[in-house]
N, C-alpha and C. Protein backbone atom coordinates (compact mmCIF):
# COMPACT_ATOMS: atom_id res chain seq x y z
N UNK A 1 -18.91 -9.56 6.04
CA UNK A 1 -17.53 -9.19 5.80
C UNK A 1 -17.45 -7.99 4.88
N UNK A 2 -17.93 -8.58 3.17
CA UNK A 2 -17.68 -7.21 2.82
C UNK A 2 -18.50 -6.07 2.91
N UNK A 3 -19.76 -6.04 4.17
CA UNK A 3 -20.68 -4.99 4.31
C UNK A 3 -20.00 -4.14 5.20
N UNK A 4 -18.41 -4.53 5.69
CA UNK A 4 -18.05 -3.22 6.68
C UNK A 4 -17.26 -2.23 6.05
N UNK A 5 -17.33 -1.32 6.16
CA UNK A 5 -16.39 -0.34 5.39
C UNK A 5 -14.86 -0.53 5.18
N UNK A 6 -14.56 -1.23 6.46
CA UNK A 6 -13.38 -1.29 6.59
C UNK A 6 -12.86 -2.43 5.35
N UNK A 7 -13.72 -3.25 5.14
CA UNK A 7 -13.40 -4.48 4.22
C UNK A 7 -13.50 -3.75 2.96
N UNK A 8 -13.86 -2.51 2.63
CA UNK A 8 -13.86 -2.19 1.00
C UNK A 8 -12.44 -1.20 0.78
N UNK A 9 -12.01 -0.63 2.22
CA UNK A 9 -11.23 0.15 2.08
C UNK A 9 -9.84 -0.58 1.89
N UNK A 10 -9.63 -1.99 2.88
CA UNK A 10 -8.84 -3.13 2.67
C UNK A 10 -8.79 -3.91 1.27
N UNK A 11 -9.43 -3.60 0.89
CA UNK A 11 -9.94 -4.28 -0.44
C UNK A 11 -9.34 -3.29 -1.73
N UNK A 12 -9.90 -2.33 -1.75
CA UNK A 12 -9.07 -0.78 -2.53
C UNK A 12 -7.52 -1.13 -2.14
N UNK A 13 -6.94 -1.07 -1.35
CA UNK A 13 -5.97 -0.85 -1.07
C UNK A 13 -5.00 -1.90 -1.58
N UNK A 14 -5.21 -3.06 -1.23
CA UNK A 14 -4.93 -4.03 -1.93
C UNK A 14 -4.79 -4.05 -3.61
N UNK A 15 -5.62 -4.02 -4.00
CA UNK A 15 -6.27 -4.10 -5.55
C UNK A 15 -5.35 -2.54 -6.18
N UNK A 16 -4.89 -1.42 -5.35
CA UNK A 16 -4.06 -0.48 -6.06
C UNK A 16 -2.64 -0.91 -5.61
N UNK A 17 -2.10 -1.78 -4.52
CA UNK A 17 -1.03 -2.11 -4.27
C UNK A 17 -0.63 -3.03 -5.40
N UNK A 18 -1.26 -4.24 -5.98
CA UNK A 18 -1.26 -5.13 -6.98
C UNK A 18 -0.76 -4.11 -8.19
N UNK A 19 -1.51 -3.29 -8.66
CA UNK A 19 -1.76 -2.13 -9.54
C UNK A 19 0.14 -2.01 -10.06
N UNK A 20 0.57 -1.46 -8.63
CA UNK A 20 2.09 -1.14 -8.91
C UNK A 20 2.88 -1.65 -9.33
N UNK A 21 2.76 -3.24 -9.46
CA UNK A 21 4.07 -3.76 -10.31
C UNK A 21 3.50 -3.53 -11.37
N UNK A 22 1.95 -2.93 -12.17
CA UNK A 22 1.92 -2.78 -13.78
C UNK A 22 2.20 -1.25 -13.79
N UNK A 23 1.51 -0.54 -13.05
CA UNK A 23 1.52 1.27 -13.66
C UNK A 23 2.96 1.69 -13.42
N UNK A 24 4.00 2.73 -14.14
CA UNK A 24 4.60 3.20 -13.72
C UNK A 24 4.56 4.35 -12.60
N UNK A 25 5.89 4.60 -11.59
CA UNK A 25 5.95 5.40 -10.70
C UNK A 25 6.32 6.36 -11.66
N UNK A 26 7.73 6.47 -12.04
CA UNK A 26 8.05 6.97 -12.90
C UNK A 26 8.82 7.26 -13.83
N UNK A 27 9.20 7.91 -14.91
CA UNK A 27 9.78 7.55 -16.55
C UNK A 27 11.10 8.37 -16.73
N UNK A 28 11.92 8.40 -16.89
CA UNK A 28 13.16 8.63 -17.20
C UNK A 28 14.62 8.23 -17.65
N UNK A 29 15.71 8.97 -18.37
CA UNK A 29 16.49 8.61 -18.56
C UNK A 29 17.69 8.12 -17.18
N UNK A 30 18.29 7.01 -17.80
CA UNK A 30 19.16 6.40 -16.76
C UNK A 30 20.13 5.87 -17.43
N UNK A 31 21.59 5.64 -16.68
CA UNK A 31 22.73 5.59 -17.38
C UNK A 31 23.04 3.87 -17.35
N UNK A 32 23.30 3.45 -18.60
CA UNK A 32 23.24 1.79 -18.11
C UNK A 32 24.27 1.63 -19.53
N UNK A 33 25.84 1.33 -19.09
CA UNK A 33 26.99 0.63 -19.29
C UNK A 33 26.85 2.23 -20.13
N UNK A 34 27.26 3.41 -20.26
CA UNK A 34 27.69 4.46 -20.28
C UNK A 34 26.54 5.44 -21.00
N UNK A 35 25.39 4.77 -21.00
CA UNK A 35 24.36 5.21 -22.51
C UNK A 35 23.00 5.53 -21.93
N UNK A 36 22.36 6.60 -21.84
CA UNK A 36 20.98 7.35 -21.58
C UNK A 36 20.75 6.47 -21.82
N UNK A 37 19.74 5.76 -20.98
CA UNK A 37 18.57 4.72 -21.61
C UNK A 37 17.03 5.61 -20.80
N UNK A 38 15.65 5.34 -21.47
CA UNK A 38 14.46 6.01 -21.23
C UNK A 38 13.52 4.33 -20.07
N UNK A 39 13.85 5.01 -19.05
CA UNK A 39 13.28 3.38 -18.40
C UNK A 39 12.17 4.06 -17.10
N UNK A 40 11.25 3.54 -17.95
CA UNK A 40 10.05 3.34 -16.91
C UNK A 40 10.20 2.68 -14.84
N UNK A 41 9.49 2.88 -14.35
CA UNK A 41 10.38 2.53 -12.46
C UNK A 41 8.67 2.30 -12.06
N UNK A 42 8.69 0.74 -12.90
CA UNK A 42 7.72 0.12 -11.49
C UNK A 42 7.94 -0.34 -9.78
N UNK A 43 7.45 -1.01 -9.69
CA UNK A 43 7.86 -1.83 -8.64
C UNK A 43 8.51 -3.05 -8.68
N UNK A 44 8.46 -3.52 -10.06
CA UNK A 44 9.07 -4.62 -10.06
C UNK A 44 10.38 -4.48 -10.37
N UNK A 45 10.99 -3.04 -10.87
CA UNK A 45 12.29 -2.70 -10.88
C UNK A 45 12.89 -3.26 -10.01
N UNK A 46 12.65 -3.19 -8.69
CA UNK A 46 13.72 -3.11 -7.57
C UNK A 46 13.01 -3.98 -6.53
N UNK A 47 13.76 -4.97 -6.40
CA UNK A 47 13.39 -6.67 -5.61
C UNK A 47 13.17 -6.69 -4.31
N UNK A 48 13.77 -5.19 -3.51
CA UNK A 48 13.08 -4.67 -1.86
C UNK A 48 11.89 -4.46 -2.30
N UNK A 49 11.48 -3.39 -3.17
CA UNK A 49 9.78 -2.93 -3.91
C UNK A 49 9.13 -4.13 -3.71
N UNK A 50 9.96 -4.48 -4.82
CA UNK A 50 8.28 -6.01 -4.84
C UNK A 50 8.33 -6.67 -4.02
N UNK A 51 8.89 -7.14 -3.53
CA UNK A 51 8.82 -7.92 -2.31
C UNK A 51 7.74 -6.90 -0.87
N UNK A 52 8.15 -5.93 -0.80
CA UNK A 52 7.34 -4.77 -0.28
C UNK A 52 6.50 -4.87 -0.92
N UNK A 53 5.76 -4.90 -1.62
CA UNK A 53 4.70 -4.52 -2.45
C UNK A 53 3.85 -5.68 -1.90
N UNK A 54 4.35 -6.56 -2.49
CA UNK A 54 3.58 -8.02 -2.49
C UNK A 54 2.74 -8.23 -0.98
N UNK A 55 3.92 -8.07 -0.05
CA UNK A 55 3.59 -8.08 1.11
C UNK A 55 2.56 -7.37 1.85
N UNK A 56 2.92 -6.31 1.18
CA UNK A 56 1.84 -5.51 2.01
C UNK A 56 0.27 -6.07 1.23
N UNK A 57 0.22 -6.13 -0.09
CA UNK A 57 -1.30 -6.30 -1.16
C UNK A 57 -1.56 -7.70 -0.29
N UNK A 58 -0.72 -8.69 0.05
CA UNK A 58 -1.16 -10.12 0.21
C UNK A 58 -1.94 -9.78 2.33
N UNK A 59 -1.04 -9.05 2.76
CA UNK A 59 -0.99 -8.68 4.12
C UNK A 59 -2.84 -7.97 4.63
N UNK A 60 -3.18 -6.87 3.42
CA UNK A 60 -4.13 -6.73 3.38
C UNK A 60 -5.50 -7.53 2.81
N UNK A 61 -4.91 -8.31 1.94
CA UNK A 61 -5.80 -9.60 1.79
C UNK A 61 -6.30 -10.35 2.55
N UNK A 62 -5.17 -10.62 3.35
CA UNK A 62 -5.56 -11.78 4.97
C UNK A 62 -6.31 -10.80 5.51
N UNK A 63 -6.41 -9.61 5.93
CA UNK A 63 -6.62 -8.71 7.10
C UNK A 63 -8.27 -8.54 6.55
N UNK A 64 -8.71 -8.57 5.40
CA UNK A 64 -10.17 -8.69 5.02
C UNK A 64 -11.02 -9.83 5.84
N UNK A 65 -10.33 -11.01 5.58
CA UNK A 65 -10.63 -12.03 5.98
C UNK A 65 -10.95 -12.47 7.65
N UNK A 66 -9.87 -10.99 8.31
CA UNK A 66 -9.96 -11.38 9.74
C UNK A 66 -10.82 -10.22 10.72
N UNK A 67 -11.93 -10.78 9.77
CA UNK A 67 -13.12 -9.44 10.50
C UNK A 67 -13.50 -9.82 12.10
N UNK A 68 -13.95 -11.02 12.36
CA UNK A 68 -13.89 -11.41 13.24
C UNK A 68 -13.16 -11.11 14.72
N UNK A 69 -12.05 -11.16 13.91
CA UNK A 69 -10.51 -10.94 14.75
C UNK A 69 -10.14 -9.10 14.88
N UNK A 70 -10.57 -8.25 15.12
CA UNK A 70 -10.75 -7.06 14.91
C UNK A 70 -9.50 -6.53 15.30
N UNK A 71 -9.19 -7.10 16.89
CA UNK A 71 -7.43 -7.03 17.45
C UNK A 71 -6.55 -7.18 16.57
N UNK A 72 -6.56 -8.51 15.87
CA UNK A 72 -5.51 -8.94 15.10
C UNK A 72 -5.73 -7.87 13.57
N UNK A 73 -6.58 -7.70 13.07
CA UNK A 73 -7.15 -7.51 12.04
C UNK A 73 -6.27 -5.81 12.33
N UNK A 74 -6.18 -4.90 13.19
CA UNK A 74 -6.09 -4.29 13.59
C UNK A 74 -4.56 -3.91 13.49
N UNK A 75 -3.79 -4.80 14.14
CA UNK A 75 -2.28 -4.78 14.20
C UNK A 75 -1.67 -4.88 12.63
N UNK A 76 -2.33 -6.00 12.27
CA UNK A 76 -1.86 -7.00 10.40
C UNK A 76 -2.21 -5.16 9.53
N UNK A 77 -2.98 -4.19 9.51
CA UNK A 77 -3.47 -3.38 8.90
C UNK A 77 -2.50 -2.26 9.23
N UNK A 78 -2.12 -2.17 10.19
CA UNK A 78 -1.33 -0.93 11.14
C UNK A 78 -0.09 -1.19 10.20
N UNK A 79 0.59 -2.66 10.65
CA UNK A 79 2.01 -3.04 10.11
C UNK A 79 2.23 -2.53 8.60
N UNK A 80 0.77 -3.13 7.63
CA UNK A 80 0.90 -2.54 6.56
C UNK A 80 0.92 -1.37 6.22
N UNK A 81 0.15 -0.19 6.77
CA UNK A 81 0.53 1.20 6.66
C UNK A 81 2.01 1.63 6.84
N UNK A 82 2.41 0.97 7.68
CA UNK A 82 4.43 1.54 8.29
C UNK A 82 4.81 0.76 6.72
N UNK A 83 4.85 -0.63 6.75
CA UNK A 83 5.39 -1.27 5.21
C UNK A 83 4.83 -0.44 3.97
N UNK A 84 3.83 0.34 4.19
CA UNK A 84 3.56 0.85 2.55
C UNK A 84 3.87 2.10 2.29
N UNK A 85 4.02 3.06 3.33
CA UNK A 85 4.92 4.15 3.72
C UNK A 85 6.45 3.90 3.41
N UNK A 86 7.24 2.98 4.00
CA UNK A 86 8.26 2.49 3.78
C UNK A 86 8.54 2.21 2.31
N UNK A 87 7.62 1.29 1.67
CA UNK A 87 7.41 1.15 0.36
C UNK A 87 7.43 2.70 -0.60
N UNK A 88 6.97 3.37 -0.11
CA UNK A 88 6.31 4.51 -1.16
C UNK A 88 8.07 5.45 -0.71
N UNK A 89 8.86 5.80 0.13
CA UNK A 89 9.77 6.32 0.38
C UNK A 89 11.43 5.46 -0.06
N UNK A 90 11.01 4.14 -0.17
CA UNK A 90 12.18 3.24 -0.88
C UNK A 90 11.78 3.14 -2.75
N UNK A 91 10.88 3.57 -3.02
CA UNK A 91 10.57 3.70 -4.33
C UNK A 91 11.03 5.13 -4.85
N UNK A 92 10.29 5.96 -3.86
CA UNK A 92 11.33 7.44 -4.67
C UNK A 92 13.03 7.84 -4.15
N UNK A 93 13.39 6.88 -3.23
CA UNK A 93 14.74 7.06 -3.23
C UNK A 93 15.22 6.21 -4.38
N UNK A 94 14.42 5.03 -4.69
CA UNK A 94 15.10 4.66 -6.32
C UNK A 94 14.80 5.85 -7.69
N UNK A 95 14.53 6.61 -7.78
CA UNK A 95 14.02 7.29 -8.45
C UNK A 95 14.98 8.41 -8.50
N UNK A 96 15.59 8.63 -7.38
CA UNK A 96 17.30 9.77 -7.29
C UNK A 96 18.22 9.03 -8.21
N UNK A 97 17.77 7.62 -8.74
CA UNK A 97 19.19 6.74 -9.29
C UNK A 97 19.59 7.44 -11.42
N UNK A 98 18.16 8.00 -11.39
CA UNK A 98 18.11 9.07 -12.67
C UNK A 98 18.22 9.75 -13.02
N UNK A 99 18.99 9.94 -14.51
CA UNK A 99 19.54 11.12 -14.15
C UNK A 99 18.56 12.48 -14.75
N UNK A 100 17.88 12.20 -15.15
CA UNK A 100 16.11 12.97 -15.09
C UNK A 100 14.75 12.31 -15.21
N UNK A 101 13.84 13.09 -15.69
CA UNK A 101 12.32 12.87 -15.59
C UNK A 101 11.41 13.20 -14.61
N UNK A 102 10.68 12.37 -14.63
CA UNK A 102 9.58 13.27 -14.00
C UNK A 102 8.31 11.89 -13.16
N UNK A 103 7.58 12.29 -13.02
CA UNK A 103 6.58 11.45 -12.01
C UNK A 103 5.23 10.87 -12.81
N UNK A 104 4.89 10.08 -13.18
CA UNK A 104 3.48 9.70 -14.09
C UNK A 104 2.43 10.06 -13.29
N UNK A 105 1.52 10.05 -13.85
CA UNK A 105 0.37 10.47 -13.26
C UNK A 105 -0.10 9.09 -12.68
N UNK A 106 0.04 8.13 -12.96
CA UNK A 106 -0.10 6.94 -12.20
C UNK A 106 0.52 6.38 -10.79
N UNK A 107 1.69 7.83 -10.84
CA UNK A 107 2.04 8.14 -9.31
C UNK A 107 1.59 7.80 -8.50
N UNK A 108 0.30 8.26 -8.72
CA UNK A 108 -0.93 9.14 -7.67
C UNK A 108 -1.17 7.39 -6.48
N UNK A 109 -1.43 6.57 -7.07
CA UNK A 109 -1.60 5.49 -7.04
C UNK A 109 -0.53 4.80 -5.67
N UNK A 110 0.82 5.22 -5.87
CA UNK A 110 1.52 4.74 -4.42
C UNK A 110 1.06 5.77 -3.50
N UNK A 111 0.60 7.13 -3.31
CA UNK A 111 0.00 8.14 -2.41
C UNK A 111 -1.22 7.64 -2.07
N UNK A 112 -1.96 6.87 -2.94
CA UNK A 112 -3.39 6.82 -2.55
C UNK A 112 -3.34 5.23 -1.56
N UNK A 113 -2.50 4.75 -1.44
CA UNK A 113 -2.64 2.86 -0.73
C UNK A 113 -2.64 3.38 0.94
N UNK A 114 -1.67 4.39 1.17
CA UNK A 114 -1.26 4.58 2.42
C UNK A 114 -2.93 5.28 2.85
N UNK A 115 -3.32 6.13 2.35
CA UNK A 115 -4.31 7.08 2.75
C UNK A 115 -5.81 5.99 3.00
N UNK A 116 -6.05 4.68 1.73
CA UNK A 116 -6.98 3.83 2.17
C UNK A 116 -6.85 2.89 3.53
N UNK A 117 -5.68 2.94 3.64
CA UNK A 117 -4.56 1.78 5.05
C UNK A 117 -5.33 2.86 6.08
N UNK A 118 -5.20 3.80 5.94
CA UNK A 118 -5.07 4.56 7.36
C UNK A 118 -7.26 5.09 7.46
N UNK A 119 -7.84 5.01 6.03
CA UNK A 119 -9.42 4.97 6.50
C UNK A 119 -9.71 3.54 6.96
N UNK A 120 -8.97 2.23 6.39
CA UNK A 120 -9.22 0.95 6.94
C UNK A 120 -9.41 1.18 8.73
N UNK A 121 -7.67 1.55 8.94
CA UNK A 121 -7.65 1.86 10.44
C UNK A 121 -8.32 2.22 11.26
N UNK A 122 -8.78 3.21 10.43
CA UNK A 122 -10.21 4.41 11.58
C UNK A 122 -11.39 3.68 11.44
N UNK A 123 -11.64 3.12 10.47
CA UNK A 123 -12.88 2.29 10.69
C UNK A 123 -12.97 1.04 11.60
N UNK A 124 -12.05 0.20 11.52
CA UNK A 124 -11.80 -0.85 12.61
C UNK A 124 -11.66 -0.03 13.89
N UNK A 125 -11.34 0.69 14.22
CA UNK A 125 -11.33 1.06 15.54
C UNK A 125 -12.08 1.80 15.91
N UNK A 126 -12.90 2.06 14.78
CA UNK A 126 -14.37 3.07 15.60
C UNK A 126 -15.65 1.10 15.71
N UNK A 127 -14.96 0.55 14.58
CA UNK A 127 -15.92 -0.72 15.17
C UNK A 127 -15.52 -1.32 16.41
N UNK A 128 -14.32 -1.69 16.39
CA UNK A 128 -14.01 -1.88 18.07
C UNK A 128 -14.48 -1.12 19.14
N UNK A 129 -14.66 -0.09 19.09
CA UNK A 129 -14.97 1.07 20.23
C UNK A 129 -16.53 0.41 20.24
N UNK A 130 -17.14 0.41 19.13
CA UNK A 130 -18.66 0.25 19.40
C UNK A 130 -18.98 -0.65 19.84
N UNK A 131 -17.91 -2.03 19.58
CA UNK A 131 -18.38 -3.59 20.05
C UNK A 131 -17.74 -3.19 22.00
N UNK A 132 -17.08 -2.36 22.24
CA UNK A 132 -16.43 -2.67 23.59
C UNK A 132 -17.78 -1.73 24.42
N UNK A 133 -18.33 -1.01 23.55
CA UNK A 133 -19.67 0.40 24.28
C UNK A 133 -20.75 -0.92 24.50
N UNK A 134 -21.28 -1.96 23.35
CA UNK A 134 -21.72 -2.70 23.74
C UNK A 134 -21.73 -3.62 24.49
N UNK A 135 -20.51 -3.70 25.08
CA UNK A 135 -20.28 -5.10 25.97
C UNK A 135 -20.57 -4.28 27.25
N UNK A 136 -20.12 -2.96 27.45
CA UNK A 136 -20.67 -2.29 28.94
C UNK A 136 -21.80 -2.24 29.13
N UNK A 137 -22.41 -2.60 28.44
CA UNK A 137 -24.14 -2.45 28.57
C UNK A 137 -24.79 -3.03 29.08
N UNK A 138 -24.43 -4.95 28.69
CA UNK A 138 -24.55 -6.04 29.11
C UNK A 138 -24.66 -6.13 30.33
C-alpha cells in the first residue's frame, strides 16, 4: 500500500488538508458590529470550509486504503480534486468579506492539496494502464 506513489501523494494531501483548519489562509482587518477587528481566516472560519475540508482530508484517507480497488480508488480521488478546488475558491471568496490584508505564507498550503490530488491521479492511472498492458499479455 504505502510502497505506491500514489499512496504517499494521497497521504501528503491529506495530512496538508488537516493542516488548514490550524494554519491561516489569511490575516486581516474585518468589520464586526461597526469596529476593525484583525482576524485571522482559517478554515474553520466558515462551516461550508470545514465541512469541505474535512471531507475531502477524510475522502483521501479512505482512497489510500482502496489500493486494491484502483477504479474506485480512482473516482473517490478525482471527486476530491473538484471538492478541493471548490474548497480553495470558496475560501478566497470568503476572504473579499475584508476589508484589507493580505495572504500568509501558509497560503501556499491550500495551492499545494489540489496539485498532490492531481500527482495521486496520474499515478493511479498510469498503474491502471500497466495492470490492463498486463492482462493483454495473458
Amino acid at each position: 500500500m504505502i510502497q505506491r506513489i500514489q499512496s504517499l501523494w494521497l497521504l501528503i494531501a491529506s495530512l496538508l488538508s488537516f493542516s488548514t483548519l490550524k494554519f491561516d489562509l489569511f490575516y486581516g482587518s474585518k468589520l464586526i458590529n461597526g469596529v476593525a477587528e484583525n482576524i485571522a481566516f482559517t478554515a474553520k472560519e466558515n462551516l461550508f470550509v470545514l465541512i469541505l475540508t474535512i471531507a475531502v482530508s477524510v475522502a483521501l484517507l479512505v482512497s489510500i486504503f482502496l489500493y486494491k480497488d484502483r477504479k474506485m480508488q480512482l473516482k473517490i480521488t478525482t471527486v476530491s480534486l473538484i471538492v478541493s478546488i471548490m474548497t480553495l475558491l470558496l475560501a478566497y471568496y470568503q476572504t473579499k468579506k475584508y476589508i484589507d490584508g493580505k495572504f500568509t505564507v501558509s497560503s501556499i498550503i491550500y495551492f499545494a492539496i489540489p496539485i498532490f490530488i492531481f500527482l495521486a491521479i496520474r499515478a493511479i492511472y498510469k498503474d491502471e494502464q500497466l495492470v490492463k498492458s498486463t492482462d493483454r499479455l495473458r
